[in-house]
N, C-alpha and C. Protein backbone atom coordinates (compact mmCIF):
# COMPACT_ATOMS: atom_id res chain seq x y z
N UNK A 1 -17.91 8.47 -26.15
CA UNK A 1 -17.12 8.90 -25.00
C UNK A 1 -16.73 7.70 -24.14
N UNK A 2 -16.35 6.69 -24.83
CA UNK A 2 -16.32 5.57 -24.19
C UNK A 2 -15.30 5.57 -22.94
N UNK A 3 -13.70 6.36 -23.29
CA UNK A 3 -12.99 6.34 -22.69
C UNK A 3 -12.64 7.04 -21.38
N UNK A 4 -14.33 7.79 -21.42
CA UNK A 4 -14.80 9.00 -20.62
C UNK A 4 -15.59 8.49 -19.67
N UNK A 5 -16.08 6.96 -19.92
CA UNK A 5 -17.33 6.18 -19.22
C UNK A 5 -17.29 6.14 -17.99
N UNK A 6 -18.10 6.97 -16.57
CA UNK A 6 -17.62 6.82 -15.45
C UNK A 6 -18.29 5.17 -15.17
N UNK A 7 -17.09 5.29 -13.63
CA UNK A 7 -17.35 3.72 -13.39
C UNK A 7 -17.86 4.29 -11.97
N UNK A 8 -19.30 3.57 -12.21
CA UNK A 8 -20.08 3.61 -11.57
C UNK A 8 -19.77 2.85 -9.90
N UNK A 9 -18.42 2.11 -9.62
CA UNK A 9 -18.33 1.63 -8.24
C UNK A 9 -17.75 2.86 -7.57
N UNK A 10 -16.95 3.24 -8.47
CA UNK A 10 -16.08 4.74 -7.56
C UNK A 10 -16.73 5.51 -7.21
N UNK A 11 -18.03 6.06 -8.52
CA UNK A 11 -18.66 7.42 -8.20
C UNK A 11 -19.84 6.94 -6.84
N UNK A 12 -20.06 5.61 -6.83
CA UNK A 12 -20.88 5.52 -5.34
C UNK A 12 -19.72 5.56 -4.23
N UNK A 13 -19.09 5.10 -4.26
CA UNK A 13 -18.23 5.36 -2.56
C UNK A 13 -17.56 6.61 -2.75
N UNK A 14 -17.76 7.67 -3.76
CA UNK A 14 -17.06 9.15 -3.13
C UNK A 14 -17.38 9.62 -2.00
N UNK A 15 -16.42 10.26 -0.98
CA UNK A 15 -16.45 10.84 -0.08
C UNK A 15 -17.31 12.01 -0.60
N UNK A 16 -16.80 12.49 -2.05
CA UNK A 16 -17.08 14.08 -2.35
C UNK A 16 -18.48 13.69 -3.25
N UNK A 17 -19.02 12.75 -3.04
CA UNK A 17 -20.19 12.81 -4.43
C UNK A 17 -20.92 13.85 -4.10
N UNK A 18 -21.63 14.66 -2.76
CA UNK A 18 -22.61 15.97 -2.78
C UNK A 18 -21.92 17.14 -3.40
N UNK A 19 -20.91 17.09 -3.87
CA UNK A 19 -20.36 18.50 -4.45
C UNK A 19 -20.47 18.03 -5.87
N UNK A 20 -20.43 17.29 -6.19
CA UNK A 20 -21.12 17.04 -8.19
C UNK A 20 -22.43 16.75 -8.39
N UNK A 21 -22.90 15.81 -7.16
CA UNK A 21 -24.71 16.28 -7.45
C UNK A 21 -24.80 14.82 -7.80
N UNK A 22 -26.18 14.24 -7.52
CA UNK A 22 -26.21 12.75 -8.08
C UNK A 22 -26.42 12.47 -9.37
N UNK A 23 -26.45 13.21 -10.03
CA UNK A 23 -26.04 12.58 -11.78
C UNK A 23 -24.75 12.95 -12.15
N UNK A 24 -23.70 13.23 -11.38
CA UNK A 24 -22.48 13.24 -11.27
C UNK A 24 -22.49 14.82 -12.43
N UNK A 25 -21.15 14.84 -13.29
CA UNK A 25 -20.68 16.05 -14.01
C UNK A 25 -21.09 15.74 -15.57
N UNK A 26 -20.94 16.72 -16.56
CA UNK A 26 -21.15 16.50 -17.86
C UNK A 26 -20.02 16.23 -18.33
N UNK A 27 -19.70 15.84 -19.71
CA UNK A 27 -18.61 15.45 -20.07
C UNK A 27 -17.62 16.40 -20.10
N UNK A 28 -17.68 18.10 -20.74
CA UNK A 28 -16.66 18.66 -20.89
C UNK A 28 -16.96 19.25 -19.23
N UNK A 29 -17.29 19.58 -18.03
CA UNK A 29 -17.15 19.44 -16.99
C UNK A 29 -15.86 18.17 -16.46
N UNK A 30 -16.36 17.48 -16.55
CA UNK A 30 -15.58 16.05 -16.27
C UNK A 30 -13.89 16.54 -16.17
N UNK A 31 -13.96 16.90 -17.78
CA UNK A 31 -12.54 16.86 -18.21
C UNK A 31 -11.79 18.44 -17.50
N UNK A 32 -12.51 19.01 -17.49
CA UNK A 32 -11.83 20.66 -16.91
C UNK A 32 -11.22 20.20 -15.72
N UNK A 33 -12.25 19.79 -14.59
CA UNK A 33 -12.24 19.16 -13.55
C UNK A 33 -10.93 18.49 -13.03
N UNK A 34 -11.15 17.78 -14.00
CA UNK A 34 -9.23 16.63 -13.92
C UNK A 34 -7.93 17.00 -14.29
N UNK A 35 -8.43 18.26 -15.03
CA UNK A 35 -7.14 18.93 -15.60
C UNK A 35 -6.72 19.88 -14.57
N UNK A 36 -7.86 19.91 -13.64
CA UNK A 36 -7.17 20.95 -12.78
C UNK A 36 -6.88 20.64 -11.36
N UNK A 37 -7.16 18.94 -11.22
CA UNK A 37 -6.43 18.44 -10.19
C UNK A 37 -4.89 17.95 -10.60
N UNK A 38 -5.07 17.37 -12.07
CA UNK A 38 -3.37 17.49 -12.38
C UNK A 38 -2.83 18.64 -12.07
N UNK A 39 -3.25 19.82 -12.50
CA UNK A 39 -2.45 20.93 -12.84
C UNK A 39 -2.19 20.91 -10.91
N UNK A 40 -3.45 20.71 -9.90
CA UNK A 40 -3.00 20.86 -8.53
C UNK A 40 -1.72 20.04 -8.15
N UNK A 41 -1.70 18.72 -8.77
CA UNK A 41 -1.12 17.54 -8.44
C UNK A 41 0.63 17.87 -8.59
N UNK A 42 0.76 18.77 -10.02
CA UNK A 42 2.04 19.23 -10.47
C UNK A 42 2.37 20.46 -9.66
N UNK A 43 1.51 21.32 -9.40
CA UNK A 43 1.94 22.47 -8.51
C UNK A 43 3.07 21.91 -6.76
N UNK A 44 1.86 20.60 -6.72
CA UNK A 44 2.60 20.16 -5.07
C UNK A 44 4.04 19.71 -5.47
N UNK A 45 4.16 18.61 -6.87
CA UNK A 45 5.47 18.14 -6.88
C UNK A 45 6.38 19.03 -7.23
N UNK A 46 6.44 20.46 -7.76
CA UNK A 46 7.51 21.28 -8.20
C UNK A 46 7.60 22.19 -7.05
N UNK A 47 6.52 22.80 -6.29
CA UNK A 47 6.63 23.86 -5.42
C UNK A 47 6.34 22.91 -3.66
N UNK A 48 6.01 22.19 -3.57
CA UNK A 48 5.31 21.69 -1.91
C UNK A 48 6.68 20.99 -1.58
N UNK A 49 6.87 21.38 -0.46
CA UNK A 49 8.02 20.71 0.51
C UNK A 49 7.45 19.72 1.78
N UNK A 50 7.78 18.78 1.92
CA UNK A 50 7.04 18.28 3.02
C UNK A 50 8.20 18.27 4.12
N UNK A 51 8.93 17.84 3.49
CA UNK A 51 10.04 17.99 4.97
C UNK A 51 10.12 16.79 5.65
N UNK A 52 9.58 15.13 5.07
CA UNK A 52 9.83 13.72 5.83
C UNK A 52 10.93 13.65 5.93
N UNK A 53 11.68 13.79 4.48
CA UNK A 53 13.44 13.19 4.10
C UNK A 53 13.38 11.62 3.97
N UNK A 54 12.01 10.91 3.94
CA UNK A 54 12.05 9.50 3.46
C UNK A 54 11.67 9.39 2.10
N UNK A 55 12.71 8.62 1.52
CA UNK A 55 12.70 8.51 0.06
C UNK A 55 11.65 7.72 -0.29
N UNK A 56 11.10 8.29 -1.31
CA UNK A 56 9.86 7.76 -2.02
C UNK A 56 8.29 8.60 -1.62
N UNK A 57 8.88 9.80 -0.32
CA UNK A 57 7.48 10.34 -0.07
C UNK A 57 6.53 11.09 -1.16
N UNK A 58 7.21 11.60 -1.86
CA UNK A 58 6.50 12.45 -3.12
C UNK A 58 5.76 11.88 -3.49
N UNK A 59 4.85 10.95 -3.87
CA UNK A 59 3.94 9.76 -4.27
C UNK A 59 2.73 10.39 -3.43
N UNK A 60 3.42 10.65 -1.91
CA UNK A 60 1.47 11.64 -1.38
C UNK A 60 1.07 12.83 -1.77
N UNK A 61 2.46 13.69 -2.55
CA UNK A 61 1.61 14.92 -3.44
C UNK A 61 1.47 14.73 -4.33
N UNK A 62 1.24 13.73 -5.31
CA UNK A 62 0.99 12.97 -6.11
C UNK A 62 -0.21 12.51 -5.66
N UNK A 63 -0.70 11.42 -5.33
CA UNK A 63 -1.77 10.46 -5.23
C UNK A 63 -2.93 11.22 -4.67
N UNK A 64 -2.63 12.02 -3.58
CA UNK A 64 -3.98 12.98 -2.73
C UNK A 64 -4.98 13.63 -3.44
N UNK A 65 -4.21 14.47 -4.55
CA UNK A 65 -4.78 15.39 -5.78
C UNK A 65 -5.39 14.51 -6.55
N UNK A 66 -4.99 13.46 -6.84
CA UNK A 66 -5.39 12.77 -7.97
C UNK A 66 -6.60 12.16 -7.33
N UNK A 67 -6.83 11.51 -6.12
CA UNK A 67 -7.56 10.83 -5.86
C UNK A 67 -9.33 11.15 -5.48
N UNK A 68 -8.66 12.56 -5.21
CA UNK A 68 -10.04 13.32 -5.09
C UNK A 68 -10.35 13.69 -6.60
N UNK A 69 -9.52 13.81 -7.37
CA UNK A 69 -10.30 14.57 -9.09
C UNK A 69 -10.58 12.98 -9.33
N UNK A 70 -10.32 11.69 -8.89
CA UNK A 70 -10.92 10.49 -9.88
C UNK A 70 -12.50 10.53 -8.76
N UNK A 71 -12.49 10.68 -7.49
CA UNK A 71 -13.46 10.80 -7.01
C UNK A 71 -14.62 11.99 -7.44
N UNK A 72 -14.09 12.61 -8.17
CA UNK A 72 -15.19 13.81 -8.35
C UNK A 72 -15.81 13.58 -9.89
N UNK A 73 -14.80 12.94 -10.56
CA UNK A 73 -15.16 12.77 -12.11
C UNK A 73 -14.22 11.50 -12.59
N UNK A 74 -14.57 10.35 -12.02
CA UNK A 74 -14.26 9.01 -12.17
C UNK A 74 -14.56 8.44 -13.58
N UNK A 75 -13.94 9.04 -14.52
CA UNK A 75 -14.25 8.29 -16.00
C UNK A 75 -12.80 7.59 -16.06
N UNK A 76 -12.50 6.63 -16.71
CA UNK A 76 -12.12 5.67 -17.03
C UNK A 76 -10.86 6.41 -17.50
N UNK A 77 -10.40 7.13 -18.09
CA UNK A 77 -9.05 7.48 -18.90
C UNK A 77 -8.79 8.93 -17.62
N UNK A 78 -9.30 8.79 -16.56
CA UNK A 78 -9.32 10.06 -15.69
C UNK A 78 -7.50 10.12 -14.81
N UNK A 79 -7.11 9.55 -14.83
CA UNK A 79 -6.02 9.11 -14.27
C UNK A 79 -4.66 9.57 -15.72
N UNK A 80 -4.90 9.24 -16.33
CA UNK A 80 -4.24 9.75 -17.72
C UNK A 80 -4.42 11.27 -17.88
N UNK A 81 -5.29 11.88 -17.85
CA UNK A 81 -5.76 13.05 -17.89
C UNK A 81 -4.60 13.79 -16.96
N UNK A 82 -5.09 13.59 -15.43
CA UNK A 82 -4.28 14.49 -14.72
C UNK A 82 -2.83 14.01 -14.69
N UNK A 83 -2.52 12.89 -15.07
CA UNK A 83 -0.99 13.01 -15.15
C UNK A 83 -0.22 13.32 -16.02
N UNK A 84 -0.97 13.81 -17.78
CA UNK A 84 -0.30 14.42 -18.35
C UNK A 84 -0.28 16.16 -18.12
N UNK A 85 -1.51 16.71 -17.72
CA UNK A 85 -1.74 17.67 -17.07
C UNK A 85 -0.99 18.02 -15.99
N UNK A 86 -0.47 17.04 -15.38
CA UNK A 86 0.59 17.34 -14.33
C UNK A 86 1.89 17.40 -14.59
N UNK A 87 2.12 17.08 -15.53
CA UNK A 87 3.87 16.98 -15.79
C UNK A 87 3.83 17.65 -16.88
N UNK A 88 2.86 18.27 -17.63
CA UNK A 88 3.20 19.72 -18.52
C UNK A 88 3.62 21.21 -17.66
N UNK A 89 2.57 20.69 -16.18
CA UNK A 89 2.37 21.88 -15.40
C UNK A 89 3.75 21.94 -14.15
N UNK A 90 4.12 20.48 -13.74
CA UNK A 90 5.41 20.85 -13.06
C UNK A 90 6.55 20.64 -13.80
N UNK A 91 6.69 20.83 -14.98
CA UNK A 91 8.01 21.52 -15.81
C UNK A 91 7.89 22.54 -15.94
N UNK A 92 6.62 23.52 -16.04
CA UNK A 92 6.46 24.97 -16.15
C UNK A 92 6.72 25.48 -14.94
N UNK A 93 6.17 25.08 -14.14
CA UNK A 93 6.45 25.21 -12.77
C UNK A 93 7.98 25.72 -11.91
N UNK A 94 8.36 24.28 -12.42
CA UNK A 94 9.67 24.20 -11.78
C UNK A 94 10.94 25.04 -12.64
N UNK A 95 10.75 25.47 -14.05
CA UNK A 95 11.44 26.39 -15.24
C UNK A 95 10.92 28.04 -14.58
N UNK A 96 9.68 28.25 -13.52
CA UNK A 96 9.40 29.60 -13.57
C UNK A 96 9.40 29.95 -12.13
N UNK A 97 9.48 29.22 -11.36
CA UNK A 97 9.34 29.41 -9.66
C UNK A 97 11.15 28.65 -9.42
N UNK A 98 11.05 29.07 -8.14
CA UNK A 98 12.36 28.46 -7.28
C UNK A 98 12.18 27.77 -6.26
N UNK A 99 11.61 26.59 -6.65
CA UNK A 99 10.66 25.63 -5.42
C UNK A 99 12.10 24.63 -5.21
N UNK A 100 11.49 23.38 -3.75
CA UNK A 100 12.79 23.02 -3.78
C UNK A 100 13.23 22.16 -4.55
N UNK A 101 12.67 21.98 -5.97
CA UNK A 101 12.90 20.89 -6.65
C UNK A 101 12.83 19.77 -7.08
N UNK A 102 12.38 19.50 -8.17
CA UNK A 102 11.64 18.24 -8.09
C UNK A 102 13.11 16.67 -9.24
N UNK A 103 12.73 16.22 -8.53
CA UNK A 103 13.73 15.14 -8.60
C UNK A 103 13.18 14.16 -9.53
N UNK A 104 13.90 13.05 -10.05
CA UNK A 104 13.50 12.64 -11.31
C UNK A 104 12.08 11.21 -10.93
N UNK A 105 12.53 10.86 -9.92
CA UNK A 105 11.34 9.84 -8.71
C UNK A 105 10.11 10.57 -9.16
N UNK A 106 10.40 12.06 -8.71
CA UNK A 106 8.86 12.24 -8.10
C UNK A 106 7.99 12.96 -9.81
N UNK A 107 8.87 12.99 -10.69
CA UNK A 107 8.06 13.04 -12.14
C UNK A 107 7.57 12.02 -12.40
N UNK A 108 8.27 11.11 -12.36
CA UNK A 108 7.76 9.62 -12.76
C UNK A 108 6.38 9.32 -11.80
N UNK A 109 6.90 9.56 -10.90
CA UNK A 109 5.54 9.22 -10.12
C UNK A 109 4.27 9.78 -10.67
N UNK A 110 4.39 11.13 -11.08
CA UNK A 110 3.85 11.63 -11.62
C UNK A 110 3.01 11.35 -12.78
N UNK A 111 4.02 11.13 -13.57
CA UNK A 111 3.34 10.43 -14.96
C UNK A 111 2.40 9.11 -15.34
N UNK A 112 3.41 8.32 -13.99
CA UNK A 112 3.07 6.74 -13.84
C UNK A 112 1.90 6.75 -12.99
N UNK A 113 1.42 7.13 -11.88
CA UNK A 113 0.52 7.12 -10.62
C UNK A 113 -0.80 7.64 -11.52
N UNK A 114 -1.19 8.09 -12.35
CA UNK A 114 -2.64 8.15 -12.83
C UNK A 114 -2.99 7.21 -13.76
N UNK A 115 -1.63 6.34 -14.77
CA UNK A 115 -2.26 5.62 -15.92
C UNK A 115 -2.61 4.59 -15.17
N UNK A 116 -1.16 3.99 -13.76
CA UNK A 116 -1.44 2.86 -13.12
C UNK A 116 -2.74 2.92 -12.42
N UNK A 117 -4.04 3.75 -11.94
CA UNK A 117 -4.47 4.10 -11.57
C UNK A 117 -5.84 3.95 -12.00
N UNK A 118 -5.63 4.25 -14.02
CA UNK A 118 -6.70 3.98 -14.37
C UNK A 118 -6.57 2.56 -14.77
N UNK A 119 -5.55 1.50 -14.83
CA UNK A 119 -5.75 0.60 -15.38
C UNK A 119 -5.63 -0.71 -14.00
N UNK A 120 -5.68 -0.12 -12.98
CA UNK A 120 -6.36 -0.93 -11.89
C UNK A 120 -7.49 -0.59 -11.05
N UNK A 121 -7.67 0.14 -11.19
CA UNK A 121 -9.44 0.70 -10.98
C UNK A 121 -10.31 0.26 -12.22
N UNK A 122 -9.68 0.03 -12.87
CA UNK A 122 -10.43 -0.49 -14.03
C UNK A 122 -11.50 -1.83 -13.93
N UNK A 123 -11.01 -2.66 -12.89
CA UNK A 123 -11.32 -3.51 -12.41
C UNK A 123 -12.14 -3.37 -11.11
N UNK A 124 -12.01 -2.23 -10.49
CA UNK A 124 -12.13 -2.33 -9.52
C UNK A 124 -14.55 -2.00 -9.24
N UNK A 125 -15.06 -3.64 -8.54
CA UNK A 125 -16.09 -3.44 -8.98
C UNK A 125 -16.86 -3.33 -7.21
N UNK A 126 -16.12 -3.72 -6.64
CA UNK A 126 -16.47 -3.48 -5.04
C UNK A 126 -15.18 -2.73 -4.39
N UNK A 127 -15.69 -2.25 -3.18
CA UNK A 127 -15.12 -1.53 -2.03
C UNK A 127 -13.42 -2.26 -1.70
N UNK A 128 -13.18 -3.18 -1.65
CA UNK A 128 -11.86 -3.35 -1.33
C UNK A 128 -10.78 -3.57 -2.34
N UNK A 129 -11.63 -3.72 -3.89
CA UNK A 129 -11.12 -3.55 -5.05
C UNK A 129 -10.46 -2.53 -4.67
N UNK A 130 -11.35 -1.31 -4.78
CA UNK A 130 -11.21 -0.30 -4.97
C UNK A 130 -10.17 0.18 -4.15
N UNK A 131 -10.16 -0.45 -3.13
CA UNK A 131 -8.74 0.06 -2.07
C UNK A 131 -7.25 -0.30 -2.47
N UNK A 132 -7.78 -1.69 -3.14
CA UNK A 132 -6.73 -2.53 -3.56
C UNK A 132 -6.25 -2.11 -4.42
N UNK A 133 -6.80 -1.28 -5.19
CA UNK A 133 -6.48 -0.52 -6.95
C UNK A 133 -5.53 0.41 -6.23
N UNK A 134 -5.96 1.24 -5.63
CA UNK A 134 -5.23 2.38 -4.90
C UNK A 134 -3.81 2.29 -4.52
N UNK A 135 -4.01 0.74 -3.49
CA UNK A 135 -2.44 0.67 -3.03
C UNK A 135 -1.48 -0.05 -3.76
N UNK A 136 -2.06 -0.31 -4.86
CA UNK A 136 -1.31 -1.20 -6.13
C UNK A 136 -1.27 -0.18 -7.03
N UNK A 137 -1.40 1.11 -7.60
CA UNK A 137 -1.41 1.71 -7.78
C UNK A 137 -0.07 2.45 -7.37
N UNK A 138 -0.14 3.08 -6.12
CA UNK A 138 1.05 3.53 -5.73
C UNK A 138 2.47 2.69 -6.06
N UNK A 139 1.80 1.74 -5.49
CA UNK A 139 3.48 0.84 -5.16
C UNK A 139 3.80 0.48 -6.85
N UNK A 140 3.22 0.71 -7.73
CA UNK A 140 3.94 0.13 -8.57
C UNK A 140 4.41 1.82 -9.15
N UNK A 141 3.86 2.74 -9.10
CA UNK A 141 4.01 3.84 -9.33
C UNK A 141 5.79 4.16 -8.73
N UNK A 142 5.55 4.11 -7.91
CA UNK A 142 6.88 4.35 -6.51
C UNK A 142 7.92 3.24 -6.94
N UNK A 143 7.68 1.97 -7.52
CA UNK A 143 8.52 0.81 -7.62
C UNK A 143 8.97 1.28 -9.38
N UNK A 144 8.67 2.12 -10.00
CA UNK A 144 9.06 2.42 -11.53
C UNK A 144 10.00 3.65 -11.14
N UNK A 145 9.48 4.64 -9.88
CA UNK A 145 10.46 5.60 -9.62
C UNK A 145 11.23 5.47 -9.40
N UNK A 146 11.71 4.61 -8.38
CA UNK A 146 12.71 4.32 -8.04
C UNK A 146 13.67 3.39 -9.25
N UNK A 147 13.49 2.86 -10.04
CA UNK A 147 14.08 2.40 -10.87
C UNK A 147 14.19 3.08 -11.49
N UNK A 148 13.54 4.09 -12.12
CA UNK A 148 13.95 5.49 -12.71
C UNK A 148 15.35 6.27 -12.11
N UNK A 149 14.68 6.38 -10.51
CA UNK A 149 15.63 7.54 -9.84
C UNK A 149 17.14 6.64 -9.62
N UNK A 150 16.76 5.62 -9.25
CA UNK A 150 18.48 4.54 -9.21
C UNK A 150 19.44 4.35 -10.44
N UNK A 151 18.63 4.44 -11.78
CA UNK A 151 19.48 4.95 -13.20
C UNK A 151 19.58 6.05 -13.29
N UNK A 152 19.45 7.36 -13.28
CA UNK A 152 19.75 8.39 -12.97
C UNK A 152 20.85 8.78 -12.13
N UNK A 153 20.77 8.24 -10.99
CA UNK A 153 21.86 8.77 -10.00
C UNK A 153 23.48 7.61 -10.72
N UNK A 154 23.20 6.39 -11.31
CA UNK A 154 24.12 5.81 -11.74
C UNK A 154 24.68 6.26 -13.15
N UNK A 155 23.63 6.98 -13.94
CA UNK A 155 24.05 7.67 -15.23
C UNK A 155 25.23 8.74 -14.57
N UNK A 156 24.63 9.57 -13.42
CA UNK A 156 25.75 10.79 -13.24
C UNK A 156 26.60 9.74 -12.58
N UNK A 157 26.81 9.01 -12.44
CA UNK A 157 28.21 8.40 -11.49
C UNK A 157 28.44 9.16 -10.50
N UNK A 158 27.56 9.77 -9.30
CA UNK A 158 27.91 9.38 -7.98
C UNK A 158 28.92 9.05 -7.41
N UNK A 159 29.01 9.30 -6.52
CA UNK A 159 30.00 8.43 -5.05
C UNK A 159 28.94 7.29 -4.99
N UNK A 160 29.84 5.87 -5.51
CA UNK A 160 29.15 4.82 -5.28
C UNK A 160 28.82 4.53 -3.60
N UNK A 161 29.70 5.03 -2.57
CA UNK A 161 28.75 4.77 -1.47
C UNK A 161 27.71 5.54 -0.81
N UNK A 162 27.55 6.80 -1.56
CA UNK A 162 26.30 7.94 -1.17
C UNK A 162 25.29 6.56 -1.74
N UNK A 163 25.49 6.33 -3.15
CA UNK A 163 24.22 5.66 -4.15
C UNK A 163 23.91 4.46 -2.95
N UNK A 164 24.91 3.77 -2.63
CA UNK A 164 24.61 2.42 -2.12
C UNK A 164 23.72 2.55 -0.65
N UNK A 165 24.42 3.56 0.12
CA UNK A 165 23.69 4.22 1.45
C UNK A 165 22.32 4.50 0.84
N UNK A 166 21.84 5.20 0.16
CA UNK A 166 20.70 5.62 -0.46
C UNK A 166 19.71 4.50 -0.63
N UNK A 167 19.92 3.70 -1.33
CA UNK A 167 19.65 2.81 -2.33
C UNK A 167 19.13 1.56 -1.39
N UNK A 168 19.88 1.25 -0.38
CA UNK A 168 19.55 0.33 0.90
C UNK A 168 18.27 1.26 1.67
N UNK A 169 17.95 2.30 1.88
CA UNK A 169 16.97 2.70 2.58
C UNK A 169 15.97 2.81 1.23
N UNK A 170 16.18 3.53 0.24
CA UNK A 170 14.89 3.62 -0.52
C UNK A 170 14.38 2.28 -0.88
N UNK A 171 14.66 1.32 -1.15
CA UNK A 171 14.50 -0.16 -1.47
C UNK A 171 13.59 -0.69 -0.51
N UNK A 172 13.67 0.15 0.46
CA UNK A 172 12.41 -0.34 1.06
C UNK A 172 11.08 0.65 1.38
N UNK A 173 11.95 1.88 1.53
CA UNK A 173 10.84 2.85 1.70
C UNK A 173 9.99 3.24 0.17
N UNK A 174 10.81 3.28 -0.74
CA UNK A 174 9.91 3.54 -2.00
C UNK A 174 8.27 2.78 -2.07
N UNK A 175 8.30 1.45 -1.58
CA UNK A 175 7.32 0.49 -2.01
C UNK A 175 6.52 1.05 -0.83
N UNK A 176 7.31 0.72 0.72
CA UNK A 176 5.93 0.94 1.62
C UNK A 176 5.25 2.73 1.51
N UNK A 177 6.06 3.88 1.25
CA UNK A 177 5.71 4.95 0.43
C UNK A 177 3.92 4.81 -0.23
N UNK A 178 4.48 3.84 -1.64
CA UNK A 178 3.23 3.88 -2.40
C UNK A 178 2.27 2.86 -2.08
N UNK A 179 2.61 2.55 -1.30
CA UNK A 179 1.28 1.19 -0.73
C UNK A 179 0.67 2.23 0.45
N UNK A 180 0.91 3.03 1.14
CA UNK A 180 0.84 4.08 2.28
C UNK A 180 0.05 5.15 1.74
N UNK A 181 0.73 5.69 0.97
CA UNK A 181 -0.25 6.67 -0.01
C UNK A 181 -0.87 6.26 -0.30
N UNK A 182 -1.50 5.22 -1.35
CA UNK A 182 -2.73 4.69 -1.44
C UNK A 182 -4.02 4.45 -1.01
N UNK A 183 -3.13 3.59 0.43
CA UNK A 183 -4.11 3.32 1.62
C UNK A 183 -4.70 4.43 1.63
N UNK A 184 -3.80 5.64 2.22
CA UNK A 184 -4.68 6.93 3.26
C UNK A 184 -5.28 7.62 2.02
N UNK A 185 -4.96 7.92 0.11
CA UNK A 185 -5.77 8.20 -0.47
C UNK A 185 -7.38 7.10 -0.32
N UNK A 186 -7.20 5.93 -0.48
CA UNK A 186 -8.32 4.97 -0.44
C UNK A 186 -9.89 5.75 0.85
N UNK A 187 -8.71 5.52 2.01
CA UNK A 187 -9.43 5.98 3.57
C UNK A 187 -9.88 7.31 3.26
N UNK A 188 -9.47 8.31 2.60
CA UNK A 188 -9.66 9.77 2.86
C UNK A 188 -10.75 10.30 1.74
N UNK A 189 -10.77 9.37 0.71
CA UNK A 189 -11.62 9.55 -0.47
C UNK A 189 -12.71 9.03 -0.38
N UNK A 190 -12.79 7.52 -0.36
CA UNK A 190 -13.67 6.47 -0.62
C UNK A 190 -14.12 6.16 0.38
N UNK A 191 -15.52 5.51 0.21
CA UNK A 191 -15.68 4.50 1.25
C UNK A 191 -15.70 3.32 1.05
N UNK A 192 -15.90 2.46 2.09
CA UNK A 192 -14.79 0.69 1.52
C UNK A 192 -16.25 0.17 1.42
N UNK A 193 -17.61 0.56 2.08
CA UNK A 193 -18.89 -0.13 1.89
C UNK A 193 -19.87 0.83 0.82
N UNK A 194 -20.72 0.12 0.21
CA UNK A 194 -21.70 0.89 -0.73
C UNK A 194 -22.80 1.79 0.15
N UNK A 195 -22.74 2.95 -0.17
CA UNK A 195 -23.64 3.72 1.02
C UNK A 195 -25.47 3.06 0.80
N UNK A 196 -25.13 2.38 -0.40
CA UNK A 196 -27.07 2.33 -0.53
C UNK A 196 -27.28 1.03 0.21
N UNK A 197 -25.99 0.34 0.50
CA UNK A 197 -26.32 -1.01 1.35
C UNK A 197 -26.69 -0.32 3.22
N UNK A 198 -26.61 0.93 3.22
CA UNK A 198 -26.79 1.65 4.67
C UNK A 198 -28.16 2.33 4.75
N UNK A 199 -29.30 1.80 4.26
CA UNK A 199 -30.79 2.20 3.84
C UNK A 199 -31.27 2.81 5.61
């Protein structure tokens, strides 16, 4: 179960470690677990409205869900898990409900925000790693969407000055977006010190 191996820096700074117990979850536990914060993670991006109107926000119904299922069952391929779990579940979603729609950004985010996720936490062996994974995480998540969502809107050919108006604000909001999400997943999940260094 190698690819299942929790990493032992995350599962000490969970916010949520008393709800799995200190020998953390079993393996097919583990995996239910994550499948059903994706499946939460896809419910927010097809059906949840937030109502900012700043491009690139979708990345926080994205990252929030995810961050608590890597906190609850932190194995190593856990980030992969809920993001294919999530984008099976908000295409079903969005094909069977009349939510307000999910845009091609916030799939990607989707897909991208758990692998990037597991493969910089991967590293991550202290407390500000671990923060650092998070907001590098996002932003590169958010920085693939938007390069996603900017070929897209240029495939349909647009009114090149809607795209260009657009395109000047998301260019900047996309990145601070997923560096933002990160952060407040990092702050809201984790803690940045080892609790056993607090004897």
């Amino acid at each position: 179960m190698g690819v299942l191996q929790n990493n032992s820096t995350i599962e000490s700074r969970s916010r949520f470690k008393f709800l799995t117990g200190a020998r953390g979850l079993e393996y097919p536990y583990s995996v239910l677990l994550l499948v059903c914060f994706g499946i939460i993670a896809g419910i927010s991006v097809s059906n949840l409205k937030l109502s900012i109107g700043i491009p690139g926000h979708a990345i926080i119904k994205v990252m929030i869900p995810m961050a608590v299922g890597l906190s609850l069952a932190p194995a190593r391929s856990a980030g992969a898990i809920m993001g294919i779990s999530g984008l099976i579940t908000a295409f079903i979603g969005q094909s069977l409900t009349e939510g307000p729609g999910t845009g091609t950004g916030a799939y990607t985010s989707l897909v991208c925000t758990g692998v990037f996720m597991d493969l910089t936490l991967y590293f991550a062996n202290t407390g500000w790693k671990l923060y650092t994974g998070l907001m590098v995480s996002g932003l590169l998540a958010n920085l693939l969407a938007l390069y996603v969502r900017s070929g897209f809107k240029s495939f349909l050919k647009i009114n090149i000055f809607d795209f260009n108006t657009w395109f000047q604000s998301a260019a900047f909001t996309y990145p601070i977006c997923g560096l933002l999400a990160g952060l407040l997943c990092a702050l809201l999940v984790f803690k940045l010190k080892n609790p056993s260094n607090n004897s």
